[in-house]
PDB file of N, CA and C in Angstrom:
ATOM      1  N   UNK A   1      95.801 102.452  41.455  1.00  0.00           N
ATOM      2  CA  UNK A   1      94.588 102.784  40.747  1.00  0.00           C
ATOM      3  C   UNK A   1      93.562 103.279  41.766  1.00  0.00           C
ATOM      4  N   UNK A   2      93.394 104.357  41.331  1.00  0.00           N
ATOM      5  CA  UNK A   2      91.849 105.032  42.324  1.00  0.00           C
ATOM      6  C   UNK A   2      90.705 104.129  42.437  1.00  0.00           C
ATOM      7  N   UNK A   3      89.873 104.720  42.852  1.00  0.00           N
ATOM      8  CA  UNK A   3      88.635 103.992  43.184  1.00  0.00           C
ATOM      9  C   UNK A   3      87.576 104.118  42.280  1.00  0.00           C
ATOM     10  N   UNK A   4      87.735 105.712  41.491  1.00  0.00           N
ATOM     11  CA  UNK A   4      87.056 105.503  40.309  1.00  0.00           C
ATOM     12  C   UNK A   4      87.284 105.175  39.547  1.00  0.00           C
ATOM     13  N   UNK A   5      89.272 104.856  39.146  1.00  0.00           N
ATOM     14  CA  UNK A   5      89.114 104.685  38.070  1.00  0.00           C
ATOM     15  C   UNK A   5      89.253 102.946  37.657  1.00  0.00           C
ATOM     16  N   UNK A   6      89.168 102.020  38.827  1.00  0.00           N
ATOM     17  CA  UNK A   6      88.799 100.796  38.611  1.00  0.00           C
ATOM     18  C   UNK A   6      87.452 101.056  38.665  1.00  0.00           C
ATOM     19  N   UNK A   7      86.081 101.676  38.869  1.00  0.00           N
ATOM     20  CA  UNK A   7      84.577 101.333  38.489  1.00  0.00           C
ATOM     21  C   UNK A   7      84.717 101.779  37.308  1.00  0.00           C
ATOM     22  N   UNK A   8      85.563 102.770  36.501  1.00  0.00           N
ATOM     23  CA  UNK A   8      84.876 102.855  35.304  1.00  0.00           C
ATOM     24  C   UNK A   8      85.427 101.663  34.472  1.00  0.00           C
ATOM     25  N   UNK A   9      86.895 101.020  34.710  1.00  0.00           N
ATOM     26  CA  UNK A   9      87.247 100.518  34.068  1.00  0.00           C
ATOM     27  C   UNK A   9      86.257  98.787  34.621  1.00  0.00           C
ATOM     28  N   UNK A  10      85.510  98.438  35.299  1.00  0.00           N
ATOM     29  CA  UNK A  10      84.791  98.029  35.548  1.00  0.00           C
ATOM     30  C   UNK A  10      85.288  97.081  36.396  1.00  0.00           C
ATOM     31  N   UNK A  11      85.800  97.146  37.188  1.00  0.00           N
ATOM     32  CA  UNK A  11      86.783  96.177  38.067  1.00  0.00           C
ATOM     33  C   UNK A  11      86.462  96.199  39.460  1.00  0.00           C
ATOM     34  N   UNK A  12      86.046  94.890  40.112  1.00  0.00           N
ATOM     35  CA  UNK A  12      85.121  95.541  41.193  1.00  0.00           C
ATOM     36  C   UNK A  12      86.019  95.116  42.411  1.00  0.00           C
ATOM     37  N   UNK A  13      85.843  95.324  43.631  1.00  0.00           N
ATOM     38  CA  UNK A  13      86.593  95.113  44.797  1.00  0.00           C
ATOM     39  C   UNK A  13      86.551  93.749  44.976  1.00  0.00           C
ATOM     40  N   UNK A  14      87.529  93.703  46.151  1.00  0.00           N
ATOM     41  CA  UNK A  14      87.444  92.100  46.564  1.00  0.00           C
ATOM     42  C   UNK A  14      86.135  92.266  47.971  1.00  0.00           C
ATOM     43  N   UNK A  15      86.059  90.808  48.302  1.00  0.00           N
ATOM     44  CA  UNK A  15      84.671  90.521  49.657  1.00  0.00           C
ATOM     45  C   UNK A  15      85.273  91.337  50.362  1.00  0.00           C
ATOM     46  N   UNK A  16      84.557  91.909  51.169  1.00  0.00           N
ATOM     47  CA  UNK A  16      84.831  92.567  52.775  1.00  0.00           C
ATOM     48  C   UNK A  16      85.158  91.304  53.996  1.00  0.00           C
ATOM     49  N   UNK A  17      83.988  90.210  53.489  1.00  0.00           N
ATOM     50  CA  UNK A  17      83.996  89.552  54.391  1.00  0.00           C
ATOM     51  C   UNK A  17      84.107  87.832  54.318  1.00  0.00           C
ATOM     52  N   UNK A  18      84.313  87.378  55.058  1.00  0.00           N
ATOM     53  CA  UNK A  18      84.393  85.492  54.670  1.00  0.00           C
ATOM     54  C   UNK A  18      82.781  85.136  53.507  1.00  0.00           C
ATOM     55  N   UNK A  19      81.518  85.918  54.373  1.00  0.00           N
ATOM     56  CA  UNK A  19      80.642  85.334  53.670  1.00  0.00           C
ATOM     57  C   UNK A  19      80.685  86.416  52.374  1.00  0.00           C
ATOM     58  N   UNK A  20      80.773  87.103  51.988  1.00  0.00           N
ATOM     59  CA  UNK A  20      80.745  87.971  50.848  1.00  0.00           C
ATOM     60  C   UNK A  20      81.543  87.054  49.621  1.00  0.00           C
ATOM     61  N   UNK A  21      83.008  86.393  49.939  1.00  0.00           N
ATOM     62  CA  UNK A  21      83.422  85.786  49.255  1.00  0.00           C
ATOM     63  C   UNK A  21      82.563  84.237  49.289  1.00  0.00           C
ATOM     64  N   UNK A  22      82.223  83.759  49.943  1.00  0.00           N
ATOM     65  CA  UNK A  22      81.279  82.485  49.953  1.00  0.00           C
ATOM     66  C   UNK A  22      80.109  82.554  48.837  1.00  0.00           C
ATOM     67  N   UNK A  23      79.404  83.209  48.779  1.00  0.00           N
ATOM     68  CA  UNK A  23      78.032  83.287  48.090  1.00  0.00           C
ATOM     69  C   UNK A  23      78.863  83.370  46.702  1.00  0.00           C
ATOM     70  N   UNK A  24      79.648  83.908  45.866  1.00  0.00           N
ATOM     71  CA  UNK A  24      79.841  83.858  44.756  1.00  0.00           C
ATOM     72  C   UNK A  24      80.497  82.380  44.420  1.00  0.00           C
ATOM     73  N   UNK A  25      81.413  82.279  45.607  1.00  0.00           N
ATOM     74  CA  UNK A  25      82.229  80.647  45.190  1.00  0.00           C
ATOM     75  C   UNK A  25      81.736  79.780  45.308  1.00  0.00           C
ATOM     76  N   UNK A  26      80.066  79.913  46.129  1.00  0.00           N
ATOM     77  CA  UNK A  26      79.200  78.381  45.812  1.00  0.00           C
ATOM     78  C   UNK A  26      78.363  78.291  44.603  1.00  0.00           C
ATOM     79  N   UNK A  27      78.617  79.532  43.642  1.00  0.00           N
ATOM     80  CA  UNK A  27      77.443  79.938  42.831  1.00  0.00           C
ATOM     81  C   UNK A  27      78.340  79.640  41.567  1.00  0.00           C
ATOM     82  N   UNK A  28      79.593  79.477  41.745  1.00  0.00           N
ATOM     83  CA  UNK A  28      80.790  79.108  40.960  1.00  0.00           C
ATOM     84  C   UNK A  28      80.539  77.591  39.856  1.00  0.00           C
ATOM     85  N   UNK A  29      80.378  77.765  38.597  1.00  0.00           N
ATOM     86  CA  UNK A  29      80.889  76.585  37.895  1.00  0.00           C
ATOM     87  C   UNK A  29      81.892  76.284  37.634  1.00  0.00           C
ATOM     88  N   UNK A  30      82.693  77.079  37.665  1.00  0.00           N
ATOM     89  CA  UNK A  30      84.206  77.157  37.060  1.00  0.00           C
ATOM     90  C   UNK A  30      85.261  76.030  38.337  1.00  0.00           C
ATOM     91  N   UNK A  31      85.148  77.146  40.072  1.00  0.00           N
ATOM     92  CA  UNK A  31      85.447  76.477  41.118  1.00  0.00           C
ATOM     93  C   UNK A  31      84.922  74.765  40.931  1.00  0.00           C
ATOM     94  N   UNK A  32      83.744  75.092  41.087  1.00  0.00           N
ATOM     95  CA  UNK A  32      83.302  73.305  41.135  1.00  0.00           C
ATOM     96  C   UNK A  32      83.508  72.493  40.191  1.00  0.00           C
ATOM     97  N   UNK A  33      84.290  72.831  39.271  1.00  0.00           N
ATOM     98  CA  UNK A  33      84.528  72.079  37.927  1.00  0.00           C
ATOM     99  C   UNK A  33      85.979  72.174  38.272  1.00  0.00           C
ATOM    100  N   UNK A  34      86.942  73.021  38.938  1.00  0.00           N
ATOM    101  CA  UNK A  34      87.892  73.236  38.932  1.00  0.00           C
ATOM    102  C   UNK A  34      88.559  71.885  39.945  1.00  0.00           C
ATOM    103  N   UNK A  35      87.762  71.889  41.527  1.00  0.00           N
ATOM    104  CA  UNK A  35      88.213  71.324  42.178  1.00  0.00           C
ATOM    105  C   UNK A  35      87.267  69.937  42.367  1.00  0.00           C
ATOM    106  N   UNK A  36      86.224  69.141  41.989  1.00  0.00           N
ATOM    107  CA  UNK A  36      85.908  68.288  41.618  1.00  0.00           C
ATOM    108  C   UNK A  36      84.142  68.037  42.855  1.00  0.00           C
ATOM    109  N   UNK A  37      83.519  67.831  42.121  1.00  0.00           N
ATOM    110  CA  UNK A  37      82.208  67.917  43.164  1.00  0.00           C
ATOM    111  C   UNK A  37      82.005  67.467  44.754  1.00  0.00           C
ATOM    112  N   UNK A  38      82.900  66.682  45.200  1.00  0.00           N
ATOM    113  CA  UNK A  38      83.396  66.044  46.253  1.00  0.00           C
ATOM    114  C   UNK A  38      84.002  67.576  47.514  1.00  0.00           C
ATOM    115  N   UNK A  39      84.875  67.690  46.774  1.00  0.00           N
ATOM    116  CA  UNK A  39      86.076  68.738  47.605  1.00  0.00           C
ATOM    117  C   UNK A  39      84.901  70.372  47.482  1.00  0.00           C
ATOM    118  N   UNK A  40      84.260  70.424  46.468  1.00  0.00           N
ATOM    119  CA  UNK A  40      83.732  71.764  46.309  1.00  0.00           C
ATOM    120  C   UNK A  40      82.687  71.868  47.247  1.00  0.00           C
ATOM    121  N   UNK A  41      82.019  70.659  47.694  1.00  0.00           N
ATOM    122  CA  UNK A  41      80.594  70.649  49.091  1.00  0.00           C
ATOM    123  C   UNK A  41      81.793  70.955  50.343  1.00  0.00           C
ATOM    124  N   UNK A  42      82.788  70.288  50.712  1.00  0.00           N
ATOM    125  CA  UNK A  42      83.207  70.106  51.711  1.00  0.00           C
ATOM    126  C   UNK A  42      84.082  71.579  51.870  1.00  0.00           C
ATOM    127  N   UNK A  43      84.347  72.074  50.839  1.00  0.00           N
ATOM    128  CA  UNK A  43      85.215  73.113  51.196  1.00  0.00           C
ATOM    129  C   UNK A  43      84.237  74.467  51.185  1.00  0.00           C
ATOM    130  N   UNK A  44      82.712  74.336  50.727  1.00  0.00           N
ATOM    131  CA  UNK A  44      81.913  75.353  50.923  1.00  0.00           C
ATOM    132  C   UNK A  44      81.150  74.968  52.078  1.00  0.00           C
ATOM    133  N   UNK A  45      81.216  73.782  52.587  1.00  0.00           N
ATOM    134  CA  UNK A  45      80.494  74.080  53.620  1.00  0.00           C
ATOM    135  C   UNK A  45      81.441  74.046  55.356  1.00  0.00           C
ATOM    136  N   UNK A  46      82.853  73.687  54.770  1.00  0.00           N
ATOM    137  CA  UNK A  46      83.796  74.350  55.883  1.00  0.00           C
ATOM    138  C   UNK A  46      83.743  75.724  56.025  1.00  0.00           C
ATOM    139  N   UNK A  47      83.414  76.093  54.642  1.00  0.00           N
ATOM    140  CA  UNK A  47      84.079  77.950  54.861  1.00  0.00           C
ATOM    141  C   UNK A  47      82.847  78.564  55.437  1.00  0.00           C
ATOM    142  N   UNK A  48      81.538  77.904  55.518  1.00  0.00           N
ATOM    143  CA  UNK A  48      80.274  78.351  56.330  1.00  0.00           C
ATOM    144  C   UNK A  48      79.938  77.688  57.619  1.00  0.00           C
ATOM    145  N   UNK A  49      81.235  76.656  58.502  1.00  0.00           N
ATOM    146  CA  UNK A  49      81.190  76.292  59.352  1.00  0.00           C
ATOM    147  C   UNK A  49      82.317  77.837  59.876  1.00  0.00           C
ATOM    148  N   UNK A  50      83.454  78.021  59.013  1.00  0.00           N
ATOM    149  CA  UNK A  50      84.201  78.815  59.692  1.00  0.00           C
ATOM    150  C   UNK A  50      84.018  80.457  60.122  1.00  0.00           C
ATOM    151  N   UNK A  51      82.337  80.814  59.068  1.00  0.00           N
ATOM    152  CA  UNK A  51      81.839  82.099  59.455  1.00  0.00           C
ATOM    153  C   UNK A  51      80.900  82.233  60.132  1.00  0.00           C
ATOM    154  N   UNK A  52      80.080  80.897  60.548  1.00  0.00           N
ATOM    155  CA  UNK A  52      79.527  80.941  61.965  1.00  0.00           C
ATOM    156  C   UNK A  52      79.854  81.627  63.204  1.00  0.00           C
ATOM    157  N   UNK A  53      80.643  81.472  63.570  1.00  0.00           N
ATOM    158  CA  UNK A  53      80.996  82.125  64.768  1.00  0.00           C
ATOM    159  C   UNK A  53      80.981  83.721  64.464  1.00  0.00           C
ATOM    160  N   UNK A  54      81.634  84.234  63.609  1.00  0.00           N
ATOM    161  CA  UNK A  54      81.922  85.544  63.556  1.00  0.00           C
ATOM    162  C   UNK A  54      80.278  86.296  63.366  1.00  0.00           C
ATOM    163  N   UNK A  55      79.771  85.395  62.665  1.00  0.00           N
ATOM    164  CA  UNK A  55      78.149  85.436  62.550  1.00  0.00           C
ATOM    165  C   UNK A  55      77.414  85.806  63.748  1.00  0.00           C
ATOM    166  N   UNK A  56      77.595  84.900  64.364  1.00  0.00           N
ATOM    167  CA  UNK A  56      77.010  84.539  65.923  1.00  0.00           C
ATOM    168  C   UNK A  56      77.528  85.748  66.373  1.00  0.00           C
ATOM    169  N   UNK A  57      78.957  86.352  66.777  1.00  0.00           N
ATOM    170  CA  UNK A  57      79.051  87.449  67.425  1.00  0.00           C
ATOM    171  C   UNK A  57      78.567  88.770  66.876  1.00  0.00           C
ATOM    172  N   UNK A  58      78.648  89.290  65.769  1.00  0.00           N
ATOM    173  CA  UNK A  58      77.786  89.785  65.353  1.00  0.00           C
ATOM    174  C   UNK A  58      76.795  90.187  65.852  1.00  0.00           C
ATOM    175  N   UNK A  59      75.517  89.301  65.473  1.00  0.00           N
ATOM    176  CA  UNK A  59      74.138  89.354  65.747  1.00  0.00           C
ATOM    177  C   UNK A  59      73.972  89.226  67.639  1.00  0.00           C
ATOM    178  N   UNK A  60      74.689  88.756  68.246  1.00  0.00           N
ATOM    179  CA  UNK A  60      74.744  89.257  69.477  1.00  0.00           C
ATOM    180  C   UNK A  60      75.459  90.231  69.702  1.00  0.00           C
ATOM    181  N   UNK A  61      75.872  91.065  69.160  1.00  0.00           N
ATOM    182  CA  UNK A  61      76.613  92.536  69.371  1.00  0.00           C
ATOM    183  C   UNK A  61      75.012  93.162  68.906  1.00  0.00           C
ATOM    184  N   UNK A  62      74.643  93.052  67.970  1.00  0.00           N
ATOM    185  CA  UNK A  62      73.328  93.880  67.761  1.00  0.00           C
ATOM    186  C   UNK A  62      72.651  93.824  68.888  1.00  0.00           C
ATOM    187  N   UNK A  63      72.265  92.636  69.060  1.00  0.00           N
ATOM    188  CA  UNK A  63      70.949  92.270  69.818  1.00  0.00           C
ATOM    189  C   UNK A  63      71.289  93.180  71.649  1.00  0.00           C
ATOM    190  N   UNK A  64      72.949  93.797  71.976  1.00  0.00           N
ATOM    191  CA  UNK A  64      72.888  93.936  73.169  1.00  0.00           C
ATOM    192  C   UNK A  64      73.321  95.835  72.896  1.00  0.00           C
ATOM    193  N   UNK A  65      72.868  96.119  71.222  1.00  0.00           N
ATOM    194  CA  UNK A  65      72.794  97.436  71.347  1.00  0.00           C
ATOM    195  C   UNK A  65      71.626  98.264  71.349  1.00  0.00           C
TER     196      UNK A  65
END
């Protein structure tokens, strides 16, 4: 399937990135109902311990251009 013809059919891409997929899955009722309020803190706030770093390099790649 092309690229237009999943926007018309309204179907949108997957994250680019760790945090792109983060912000929707903490915003998730379904996830946090799925996997139980306990596991849903710990596993959103592993997956924002695990994009730290890539974070961090990042913004020091800017900062030394």
């Amino acid at each position: 399937m092309t690229d237009e013809e999943r926007r018309r059919r309204g179907i949108g891409g997957l994250p680019s990135s760790l945090w792109e997929a983060i912000q929707p899955a903490e915003k998730s009722k379904l996830v946090r109902k799925a996997i139980g309020e306990h596991v849903f803190k710990a596993f959103i706030e592993n997956k924002k311990m695990e994009w730290d770093p890539y974070r961090c390099i990042g913004l020091k790649l800017l900062s030394t251009s």
